[in-house]
C-alpha atoms as a PDB file:
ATOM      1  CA  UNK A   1      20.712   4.632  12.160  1.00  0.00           C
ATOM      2  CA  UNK A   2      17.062   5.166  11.456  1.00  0.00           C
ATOM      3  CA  UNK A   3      15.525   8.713  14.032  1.00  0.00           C
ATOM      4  CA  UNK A   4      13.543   6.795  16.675  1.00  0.00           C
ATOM      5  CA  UNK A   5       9.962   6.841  15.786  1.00  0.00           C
ATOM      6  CA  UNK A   6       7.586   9.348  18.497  1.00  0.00           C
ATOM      7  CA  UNK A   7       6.156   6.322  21.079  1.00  0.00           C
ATOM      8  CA  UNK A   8       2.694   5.780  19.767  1.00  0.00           C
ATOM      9  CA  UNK A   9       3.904   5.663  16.156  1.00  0.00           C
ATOM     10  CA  UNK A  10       6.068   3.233  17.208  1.00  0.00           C
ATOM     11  CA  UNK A  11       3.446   1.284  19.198  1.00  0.00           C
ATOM     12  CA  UNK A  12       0.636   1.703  16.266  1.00  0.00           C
ATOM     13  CA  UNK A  13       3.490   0.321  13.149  1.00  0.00           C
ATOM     14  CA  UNK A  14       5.621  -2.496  15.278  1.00  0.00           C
ATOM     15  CA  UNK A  15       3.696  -3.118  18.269  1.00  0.00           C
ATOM     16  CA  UNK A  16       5.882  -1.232  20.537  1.00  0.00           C
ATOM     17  CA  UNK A  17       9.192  -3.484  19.362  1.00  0.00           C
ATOM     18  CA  UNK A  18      10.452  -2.420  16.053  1.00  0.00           C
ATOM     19  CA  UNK A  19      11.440  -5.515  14.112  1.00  0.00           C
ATOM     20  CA  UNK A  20       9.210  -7.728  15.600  1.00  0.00           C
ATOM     21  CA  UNK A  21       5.890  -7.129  13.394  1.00  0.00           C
ATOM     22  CA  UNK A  22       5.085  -4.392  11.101  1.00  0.00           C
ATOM     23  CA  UNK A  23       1.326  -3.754  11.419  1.00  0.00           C
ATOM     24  CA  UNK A  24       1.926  -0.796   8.635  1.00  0.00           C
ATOM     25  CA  UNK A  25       3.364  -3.451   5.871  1.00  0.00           C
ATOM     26  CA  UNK A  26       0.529  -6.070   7.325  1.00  0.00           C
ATOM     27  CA  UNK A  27      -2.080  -3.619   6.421  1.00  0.00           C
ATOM     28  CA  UNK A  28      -0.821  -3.075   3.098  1.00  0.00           C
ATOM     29  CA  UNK A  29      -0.552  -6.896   2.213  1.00  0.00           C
ATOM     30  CA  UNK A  30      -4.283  -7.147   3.861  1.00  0.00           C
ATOM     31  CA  UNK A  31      -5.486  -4.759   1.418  1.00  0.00           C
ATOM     32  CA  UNK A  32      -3.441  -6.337  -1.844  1.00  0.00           C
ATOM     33  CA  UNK A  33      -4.979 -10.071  -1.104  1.00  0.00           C
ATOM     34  CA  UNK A  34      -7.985  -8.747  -0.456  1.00  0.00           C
ATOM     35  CA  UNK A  35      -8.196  -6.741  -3.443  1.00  0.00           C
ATOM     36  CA  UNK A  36      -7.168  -9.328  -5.358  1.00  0.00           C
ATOM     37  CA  UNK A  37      -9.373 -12.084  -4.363  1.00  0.00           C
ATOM     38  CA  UNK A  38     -12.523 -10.517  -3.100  1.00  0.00           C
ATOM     39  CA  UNK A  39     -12.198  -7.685  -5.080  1.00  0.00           C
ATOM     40  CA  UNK A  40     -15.182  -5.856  -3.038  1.00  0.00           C
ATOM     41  CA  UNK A  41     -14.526  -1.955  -2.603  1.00  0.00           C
ATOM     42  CA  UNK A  42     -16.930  -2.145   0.543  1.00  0.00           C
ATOM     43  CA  UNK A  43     -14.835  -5.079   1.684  1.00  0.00           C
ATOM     44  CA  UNK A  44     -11.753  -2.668   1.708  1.00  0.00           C
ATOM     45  CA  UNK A  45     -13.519   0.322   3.321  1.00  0.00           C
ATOM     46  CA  UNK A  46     -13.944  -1.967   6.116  1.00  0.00           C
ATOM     47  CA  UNK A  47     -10.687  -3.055   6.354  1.00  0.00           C
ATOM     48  CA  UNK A  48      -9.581   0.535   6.091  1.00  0.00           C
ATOM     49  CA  UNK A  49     -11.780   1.616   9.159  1.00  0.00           C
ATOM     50  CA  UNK A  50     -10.905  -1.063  11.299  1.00  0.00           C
ATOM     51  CA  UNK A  51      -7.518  -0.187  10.914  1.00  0.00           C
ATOM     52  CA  UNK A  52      -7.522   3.298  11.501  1.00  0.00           C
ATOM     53  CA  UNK A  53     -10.536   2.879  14.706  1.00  0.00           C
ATOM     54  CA  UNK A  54      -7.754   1.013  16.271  1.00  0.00           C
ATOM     55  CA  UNK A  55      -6.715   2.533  19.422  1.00  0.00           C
ATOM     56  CA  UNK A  56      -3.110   2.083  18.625  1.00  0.00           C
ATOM     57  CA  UNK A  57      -3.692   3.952  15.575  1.00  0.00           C
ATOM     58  CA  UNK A  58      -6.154   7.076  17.009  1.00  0.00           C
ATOM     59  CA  UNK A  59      -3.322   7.275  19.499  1.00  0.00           C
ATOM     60  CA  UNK A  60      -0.614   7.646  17.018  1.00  0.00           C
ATOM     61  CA  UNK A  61      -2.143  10.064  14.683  1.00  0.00           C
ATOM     62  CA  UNK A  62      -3.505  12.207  17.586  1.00  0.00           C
ATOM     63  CA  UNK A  63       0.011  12.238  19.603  1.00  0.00           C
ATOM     64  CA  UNK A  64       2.725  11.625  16.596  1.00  0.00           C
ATOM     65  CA  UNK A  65       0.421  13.861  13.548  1.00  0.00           C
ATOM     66  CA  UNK A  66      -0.836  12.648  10.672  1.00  0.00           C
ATOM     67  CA  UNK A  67       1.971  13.231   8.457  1.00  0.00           C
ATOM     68  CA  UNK A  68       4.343  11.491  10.376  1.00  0.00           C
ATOM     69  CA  UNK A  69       2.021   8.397  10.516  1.00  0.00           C
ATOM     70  CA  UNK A  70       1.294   8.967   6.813  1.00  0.00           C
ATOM     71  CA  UNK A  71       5.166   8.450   5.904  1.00  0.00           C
ATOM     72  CA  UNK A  72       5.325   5.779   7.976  1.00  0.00           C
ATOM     73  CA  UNK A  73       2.228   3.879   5.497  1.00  0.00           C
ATOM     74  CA  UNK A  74       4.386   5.408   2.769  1.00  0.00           C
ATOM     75  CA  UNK A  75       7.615   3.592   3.795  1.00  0.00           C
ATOM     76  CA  UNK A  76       5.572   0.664   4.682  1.00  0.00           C
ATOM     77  CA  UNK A  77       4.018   0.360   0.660  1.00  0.00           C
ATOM     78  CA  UNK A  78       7.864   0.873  -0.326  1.00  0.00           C
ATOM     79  CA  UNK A  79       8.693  -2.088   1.640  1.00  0.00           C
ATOM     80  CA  UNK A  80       5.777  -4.086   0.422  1.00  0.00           C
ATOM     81  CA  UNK A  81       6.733  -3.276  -3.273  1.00  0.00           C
ATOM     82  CA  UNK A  82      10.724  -3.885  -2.635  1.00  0.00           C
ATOM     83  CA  UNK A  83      10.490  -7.204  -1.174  1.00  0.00           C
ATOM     84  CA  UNK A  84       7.432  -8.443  -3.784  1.00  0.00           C
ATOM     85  CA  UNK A  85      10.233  -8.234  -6.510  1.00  0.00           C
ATOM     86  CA  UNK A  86      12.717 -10.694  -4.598  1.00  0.00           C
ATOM     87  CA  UNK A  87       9.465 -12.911  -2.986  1.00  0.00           C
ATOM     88  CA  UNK A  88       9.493 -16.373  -4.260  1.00  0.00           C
ATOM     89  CA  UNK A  89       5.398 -16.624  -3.790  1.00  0.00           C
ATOM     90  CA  UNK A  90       5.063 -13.312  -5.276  1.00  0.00           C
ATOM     91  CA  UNK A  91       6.996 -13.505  -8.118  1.00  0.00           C
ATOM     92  CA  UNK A  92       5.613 -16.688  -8.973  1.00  0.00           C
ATOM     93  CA  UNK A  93       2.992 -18.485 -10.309  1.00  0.00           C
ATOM     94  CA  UNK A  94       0.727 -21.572 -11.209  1.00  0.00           C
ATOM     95  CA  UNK A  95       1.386 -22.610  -7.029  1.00  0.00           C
ATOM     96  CA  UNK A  96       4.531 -21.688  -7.039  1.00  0.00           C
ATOM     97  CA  UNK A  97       5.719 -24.117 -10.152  1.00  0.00           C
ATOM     98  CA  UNK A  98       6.501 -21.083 -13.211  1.00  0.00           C
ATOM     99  CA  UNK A  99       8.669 -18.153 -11.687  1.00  0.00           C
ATOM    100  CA  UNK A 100       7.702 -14.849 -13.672  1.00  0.00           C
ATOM    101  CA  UNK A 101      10.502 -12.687 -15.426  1.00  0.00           C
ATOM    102  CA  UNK A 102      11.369  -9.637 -13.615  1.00  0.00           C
ATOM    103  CA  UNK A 103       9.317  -7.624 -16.325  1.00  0.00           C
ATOM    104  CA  UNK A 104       6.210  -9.547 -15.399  1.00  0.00           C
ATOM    105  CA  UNK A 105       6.807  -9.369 -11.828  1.00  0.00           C
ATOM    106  CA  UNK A 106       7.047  -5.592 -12.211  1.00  0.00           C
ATOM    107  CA  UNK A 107       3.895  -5.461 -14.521  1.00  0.00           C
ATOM    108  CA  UNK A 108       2.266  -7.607 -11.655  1.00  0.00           C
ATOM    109  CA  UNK A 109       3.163  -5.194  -8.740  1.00  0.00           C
ATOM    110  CA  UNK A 110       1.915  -1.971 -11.140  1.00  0.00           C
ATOM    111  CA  UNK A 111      -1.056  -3.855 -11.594  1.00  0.00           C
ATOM    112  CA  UNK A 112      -1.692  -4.356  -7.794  1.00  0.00           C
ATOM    113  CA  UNK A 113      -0.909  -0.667  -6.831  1.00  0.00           C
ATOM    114  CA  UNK A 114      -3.641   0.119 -10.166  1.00  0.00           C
ATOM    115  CA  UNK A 115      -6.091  -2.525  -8.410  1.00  0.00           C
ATOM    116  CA  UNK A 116      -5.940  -1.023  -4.899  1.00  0.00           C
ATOM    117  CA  UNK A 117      -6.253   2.523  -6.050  1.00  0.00           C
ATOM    118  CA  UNK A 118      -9.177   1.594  -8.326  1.00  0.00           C
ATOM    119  CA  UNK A 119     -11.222  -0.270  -5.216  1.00  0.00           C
ATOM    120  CA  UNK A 120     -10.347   2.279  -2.915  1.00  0.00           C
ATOM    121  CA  UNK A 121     -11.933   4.900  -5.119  1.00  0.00           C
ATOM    122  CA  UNK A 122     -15.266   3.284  -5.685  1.00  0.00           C
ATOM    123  CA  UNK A 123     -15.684   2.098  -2.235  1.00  0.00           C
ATOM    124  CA  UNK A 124     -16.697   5.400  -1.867  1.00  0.00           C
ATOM    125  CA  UNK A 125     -14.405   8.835  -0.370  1.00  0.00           C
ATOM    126  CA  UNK A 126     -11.995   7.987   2.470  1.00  0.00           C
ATOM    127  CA  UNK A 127     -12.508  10.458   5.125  1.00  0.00           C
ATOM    128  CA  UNK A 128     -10.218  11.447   8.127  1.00  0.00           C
ATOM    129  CA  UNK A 129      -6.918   9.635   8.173  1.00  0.00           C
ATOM    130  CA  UNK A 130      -7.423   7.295   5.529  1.00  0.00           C
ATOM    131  CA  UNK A 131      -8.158   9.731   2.677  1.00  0.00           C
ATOM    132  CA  UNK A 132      -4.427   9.825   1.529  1.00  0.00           C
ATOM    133  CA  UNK A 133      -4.307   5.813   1.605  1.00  0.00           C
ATOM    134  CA  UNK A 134      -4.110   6.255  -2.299  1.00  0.00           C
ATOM    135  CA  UNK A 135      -1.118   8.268  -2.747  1.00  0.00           C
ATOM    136  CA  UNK A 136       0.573   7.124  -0.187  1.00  0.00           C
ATOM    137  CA  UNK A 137       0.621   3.714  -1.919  1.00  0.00           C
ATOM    138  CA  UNK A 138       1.681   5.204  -4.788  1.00  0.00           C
ATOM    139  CA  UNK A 139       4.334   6.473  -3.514  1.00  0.00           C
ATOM    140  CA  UNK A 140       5.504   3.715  -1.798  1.00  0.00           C
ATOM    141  CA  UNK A 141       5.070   1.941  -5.370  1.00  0.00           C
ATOM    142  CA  UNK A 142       7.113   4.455  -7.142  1.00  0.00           C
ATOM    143  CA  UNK A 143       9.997   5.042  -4.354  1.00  0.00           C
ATOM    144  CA  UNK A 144       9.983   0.720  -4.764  1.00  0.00           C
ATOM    145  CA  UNK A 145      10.532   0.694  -8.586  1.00  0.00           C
ATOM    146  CA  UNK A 146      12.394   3.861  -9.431  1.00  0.00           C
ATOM    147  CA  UNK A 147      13.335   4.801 -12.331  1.00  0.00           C
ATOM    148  CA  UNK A 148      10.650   3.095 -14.717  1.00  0.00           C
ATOM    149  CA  UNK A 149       7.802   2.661 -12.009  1.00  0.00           C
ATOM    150  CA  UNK A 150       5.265   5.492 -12.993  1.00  0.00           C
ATOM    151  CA  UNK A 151       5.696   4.260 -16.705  1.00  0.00           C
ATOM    152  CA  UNK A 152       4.332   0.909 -15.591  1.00  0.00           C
ATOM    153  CA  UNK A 153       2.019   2.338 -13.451  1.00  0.00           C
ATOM    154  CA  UNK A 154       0.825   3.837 -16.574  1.00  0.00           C
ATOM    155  CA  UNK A 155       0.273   0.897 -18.138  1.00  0.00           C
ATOM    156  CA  UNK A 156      -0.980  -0.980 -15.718  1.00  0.00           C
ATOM    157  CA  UNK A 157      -3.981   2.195 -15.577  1.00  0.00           C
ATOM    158  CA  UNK A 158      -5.240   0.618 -18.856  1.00  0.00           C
ATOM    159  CA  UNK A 159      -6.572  -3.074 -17.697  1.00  0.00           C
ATOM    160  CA  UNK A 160      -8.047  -0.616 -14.300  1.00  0.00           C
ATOM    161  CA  UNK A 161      -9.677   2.474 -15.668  1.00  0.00           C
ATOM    162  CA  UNK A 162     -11.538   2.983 -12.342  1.00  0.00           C
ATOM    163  CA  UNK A 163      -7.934   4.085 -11.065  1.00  0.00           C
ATOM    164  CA  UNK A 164      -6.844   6.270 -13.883  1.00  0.00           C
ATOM    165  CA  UNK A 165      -7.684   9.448 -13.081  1.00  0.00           C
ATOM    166  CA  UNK A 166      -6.696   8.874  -9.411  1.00  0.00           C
ATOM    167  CA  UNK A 167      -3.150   7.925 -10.159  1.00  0.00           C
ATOM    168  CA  UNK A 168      -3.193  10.527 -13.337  1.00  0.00           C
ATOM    169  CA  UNK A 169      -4.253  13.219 -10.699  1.00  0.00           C
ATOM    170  CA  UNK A 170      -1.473  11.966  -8.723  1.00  0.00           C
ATOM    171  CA  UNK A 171       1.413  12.310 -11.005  1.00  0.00           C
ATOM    172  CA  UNK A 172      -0.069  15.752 -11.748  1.00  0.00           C
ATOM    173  CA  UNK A 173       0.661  17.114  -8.230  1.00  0.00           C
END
């Protein structure tokens, strides 16, 4: 059985009843759609404030600390990247008609985690809370698609330079 989570972390990631809604994974798949169809770095810094202005999250990271909130956004980018492989929608495409092999679905999550991390960078430094957003989803990414993950992160680097020496700098540490 999972440790119970402290009260506000709880509160800030499921809304108080764990199960029900997982604001943590919401924010995540906010992020991905918006990166990939706006594509606007200052679009994401606001989403990114918002998020962390909430007073569910001040609460959380002032009461539970921010690393245990941080693993929590960690776990939640895991579980983002884990059920993308098996998600019909996801793993799909031309509305849903051509399902993608498991190598392209793979190539198409790296390529999302290279996406985010590139727009995150140029909408300028994250500050406070949010400045380990980056690794956090790259961690998620690579805890998600073990063992070959950082390879195709790798790859993916190449079609988003902007992100390359972010995610180099993180496989560095």
């Amino acid at each position: 059985m999972d440790e119970p989570l402290h009260p506000d972390l709880e509160l800030a990631r499921y809304g108080g009843a764990r199960g029900k809604q997982d604001k943590f994974l919401g924010f995540w798949l906010h992020l991905v759609v918006d990166s990939r169809q706006h594509g606007d770095p200052r679009s994401l810094a606001k989403l990114v404030k918002r998020f962390f202005e909430g007073r569910e999250m001040a609460a959380a990271v002032a009461s539970a600390g921010a690393p245990a909130v941080q693993a929590e956004l960690t776990d939640a980018a895991r579980l983002f990247f884990e059920s993308s492989l098996n998600d019909s929608q996801y793993s799909s495409s031309l509305f849903g008609l051509k399902r993608l092999t498991p190598d392209a679905v793979r190539a198409k999550a790296a390529g999302d985690a290279a996406r985010l991390v590139a727009l995150l960078a140029r909408g300028g430094p994250l500050d406070g809370a949010a400045e380990p957003l980056p690794r956090l989803f790259v961690d998620g990414y690579l805890a998600a698609m073990a063992p070959h993950g950082a390879h195709e992160l790798r790859e993916a680097v190449e079609h988003h330079p902007a992100a390359g020496d972010i995610i180099r700098s993180l496989f560095e540490d």
